[in-house]
C-alpha atoms as a PDB file:
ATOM      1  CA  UNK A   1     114.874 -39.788  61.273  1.00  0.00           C
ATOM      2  CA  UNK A   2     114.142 -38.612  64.733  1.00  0.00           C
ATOM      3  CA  UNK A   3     115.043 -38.612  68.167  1.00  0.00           C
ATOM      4  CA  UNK A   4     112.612 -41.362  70.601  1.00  0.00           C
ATOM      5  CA  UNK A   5     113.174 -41.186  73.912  1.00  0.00           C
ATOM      6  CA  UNK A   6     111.091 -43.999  76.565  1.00  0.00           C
ATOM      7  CA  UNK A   7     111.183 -42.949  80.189  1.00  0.00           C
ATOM      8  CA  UNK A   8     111.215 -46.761  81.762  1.00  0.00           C
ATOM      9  CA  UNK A   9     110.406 -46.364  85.641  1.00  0.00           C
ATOM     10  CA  UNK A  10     108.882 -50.249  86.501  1.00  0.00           C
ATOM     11  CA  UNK A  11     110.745 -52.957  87.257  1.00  0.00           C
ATOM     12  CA  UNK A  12     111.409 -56.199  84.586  1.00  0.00           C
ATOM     13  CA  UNK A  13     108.771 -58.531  85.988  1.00  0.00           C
ATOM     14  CA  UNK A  14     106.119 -56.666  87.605  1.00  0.00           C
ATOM     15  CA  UNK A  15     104.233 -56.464  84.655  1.00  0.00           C
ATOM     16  CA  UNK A  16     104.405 -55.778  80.958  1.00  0.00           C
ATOM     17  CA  UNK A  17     106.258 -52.198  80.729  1.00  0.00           C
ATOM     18  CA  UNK A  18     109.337 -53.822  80.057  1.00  0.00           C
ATOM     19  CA  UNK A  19     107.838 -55.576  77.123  1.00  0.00           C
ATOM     20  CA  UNK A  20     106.310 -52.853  75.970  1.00  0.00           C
ATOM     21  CA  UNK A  21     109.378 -50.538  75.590  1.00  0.00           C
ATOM     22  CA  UNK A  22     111.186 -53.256  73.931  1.00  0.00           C
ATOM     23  CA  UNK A  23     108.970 -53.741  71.324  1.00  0.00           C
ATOM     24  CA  UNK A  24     108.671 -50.167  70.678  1.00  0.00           C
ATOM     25  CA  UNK A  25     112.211 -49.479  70.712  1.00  0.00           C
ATOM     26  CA  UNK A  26     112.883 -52.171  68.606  1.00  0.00           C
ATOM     27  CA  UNK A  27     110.067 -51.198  65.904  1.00  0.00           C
ATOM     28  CA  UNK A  28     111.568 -47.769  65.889  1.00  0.00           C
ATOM     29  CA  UNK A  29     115.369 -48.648  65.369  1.00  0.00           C
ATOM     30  CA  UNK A  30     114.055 -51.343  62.488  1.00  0.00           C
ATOM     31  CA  UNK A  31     112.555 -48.023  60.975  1.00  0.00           C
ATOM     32  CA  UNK A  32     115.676 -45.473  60.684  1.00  0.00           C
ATOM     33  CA  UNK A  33     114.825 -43.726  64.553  1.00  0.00           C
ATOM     34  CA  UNK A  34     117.249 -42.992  67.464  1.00  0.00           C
ATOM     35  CA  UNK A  35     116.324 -44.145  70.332  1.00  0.00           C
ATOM     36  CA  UNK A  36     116.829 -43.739  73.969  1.00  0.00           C
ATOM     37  CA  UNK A  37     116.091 -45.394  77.146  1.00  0.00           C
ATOM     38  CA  UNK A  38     116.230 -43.747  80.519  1.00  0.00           C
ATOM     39  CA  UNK A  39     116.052 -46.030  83.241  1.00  0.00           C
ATOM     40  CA  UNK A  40     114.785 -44.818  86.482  1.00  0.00           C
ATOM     41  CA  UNK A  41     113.957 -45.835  89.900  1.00  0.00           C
ATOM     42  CA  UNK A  42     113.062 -49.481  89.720  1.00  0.00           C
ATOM     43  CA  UNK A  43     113.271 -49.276  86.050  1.00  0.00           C
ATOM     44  CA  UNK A  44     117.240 -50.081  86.046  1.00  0.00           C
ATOM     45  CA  UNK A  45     116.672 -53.241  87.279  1.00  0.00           C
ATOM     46  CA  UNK A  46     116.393 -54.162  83.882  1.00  0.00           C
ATOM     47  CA  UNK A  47     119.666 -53.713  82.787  1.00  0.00           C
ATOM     48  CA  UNK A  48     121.495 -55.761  85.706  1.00  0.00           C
ATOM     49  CA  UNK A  49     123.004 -58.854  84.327  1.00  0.00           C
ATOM     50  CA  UNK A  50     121.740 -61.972  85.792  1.00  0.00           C
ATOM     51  CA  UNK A  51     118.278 -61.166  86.667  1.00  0.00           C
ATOM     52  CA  UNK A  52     115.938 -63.522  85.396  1.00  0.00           C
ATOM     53  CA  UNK A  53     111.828 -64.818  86.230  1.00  0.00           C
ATOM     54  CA  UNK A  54     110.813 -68.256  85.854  1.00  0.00           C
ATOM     55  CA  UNK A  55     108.702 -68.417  82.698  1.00  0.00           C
ATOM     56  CA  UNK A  56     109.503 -64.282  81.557  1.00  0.00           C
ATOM     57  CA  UNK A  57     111.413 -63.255  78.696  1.00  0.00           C
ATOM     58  CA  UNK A  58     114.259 -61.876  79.553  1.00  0.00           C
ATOM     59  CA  UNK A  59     114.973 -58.029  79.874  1.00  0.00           C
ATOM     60  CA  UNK A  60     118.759 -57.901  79.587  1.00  0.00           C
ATOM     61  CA  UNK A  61     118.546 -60.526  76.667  1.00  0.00           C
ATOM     62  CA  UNK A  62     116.318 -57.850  75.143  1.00  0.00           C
ATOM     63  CA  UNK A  63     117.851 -54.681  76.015  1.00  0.00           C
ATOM     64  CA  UNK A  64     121.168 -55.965  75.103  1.00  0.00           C
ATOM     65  CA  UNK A  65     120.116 -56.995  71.414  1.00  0.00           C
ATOM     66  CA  UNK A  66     118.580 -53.519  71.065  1.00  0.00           C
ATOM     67  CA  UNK A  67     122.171 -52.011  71.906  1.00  0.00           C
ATOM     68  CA  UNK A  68     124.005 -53.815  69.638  1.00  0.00           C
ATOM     69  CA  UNK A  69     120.882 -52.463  66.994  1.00  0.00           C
ATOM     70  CA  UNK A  70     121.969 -48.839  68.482  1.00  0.00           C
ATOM     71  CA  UNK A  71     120.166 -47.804  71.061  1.00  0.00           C
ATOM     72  CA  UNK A  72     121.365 -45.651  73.935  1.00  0.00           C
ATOM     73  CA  UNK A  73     120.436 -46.277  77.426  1.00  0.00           C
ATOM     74  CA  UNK A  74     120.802 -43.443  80.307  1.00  0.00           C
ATOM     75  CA  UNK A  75     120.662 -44.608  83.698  1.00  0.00           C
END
Protein backbone atom coordinates (compact mmCIF):
# COMPACT_ATOMS: atom_id res chain seq x y z
CA UNK A 1 0.00 0.00 0.00
CA UNK A 2 1.20 3.52 -0.19
CA UNK A 3 0.71 6.93 0.69
CA UNK A 4 -1.06 9.33 -2.55
CA UNK A 5 -1.26 12.62 -1.92
CA UNK A 6 -3.22 15.23 -4.86
CA UNK A 7 -2.45 18.89 -4.33
CA UNK A 8 -6.07 20.31 -5.70
CA UNK A 9 -5.59 24.22 -6.24
CA UNK A 10 -8.66 24.98 -9.09
CA UNK A 11 -11.90 25.58 -8.36
CA UNK A 12 -15.03 22.76 -8.98
CA UNK A 13 -16.28 24.16 -12.28
CA UNK A 14 -13.64 25.92 -14.02
CA UNK A 15 -12.62 23.04 -15.74
CA UNK A 16 -11.87 19.37 -15.38
CA UNK A 17 -9.23 19.22 -12.33
CA UNK A 18 -11.85 18.40 -10.09
CA UNK A 19 -12.78 15.44 -12.17
CA UNK A 20 -9.63 14.44 -12.59
CA UNK A 21 -8.61 14.06 -8.89
CA UNK A 22 -11.72 12.24 -8.25
CA UNK A 23 -11.23 9.69 -10.52
CA UNK A 24 -7.77 9.19 -9.48
CA UNK A 25 -8.44 9.14 -5.94
CA UNK A 26 -11.09 6.91 -6.35
CA UNK A 27 -9.02 4.34 -8.64
CA UNK A 28 -6.39 4.41 -5.97
CA UNK A 29 -8.59 3.74 -2.78
CA UNK A 30 -10.47 0.80 -5.04
CA UNK A 31 -6.77 -0.54 -5.22
CA UNK A 32 -5.54 -0.83 -1.38
CA UNK A 33 -3.79 3.13 -1.46
CA UNK A 34 -4.14 5.99 1.10
CA UNK A 35 -5.00 8.84 -0.14
CA UNK A 36 -4.98 12.47 0.53
CA UNK A 37 -6.39 15.60 -0.73
CA UNK A 38 -5.08 19.03 0.06
CA UNK A 39 -7.26 21.67 -0.91
CA UNK A 40 -5.81 24.99 -1.59
CA UNK A 41 -6.61 28.39 -2.69
CA UNK A 42 -9.65 28.10 -4.88
CA UNK A 43 -9.37 24.43 -4.66
CA UNK A 44 -11.59 24.28 -1.28
CA UNK A 45 -14.36 25.41 -2.96
CA UNK A 46 -14.96 21.99 -3.61
CA UNK A 47 -15.70 20.81 -0.42
CA UNK A 48 -18.42 23.59 0.56
CA UNK A 49 -21.78 22.05 0.79
CA UNK A 50 -24.27 23.43 -1.52
CA UNK A 51 -22.28 24.44 -4.42
CA UNK A 52 -23.54 23.15 -7.49
CA UNK A 53 -23.26 24.06 -11.77
CA UNK A 54 -26.05 23.59 -14.00
CA UNK A 55 -25.27 20.49 -16.06
CA UNK A 56 -21.68 19.49 -13.80
CA UNK A 57 -21.30 16.61 -11.69
CA UNK A 58 -21.12 17.43 -8.52
CA UNK A 59 -17.83 17.88 -6.42
CA UNK A 60 -19.10 17.48 -2.86
CA UNK A 61 -21.32 14.47 -4.08
CA UNK A 62 -17.94 13.12 -5.17
CA UNK A 63 -15.61 14.06 -2.56
CA UNK A 64 -17.99 13.00 0.03
CA UNK A 65 -18.38 9.31 -1.38
CA UNK A 66 -14.57 9.14 -1.52
CA UNK A 67 -14.54 9.93 2.38
CA UNK A 68 -16.79 7.54 3.38
CA UNK A 69 -14.25 5.05 0.95
CA UNK A 70 -11.36 6.64 3.33
CA UNK A 71 -9.86 9.31 2.07
CA UNK A 72 -8.44 12.22 4.03
CA UNK A 73 -8.84 15.71 2.98
CA UNK A 74 -6.48 18.69 4.42
CA UNK A 75 -7.67 22.04 3.90
Amino acid sequence: MKQITILLASSPYSGQDVDTVLGIANAAVEKGHSVTVVGSGDGTYGFLKGQRASGAPSAENGFAELIEKGIRVDL
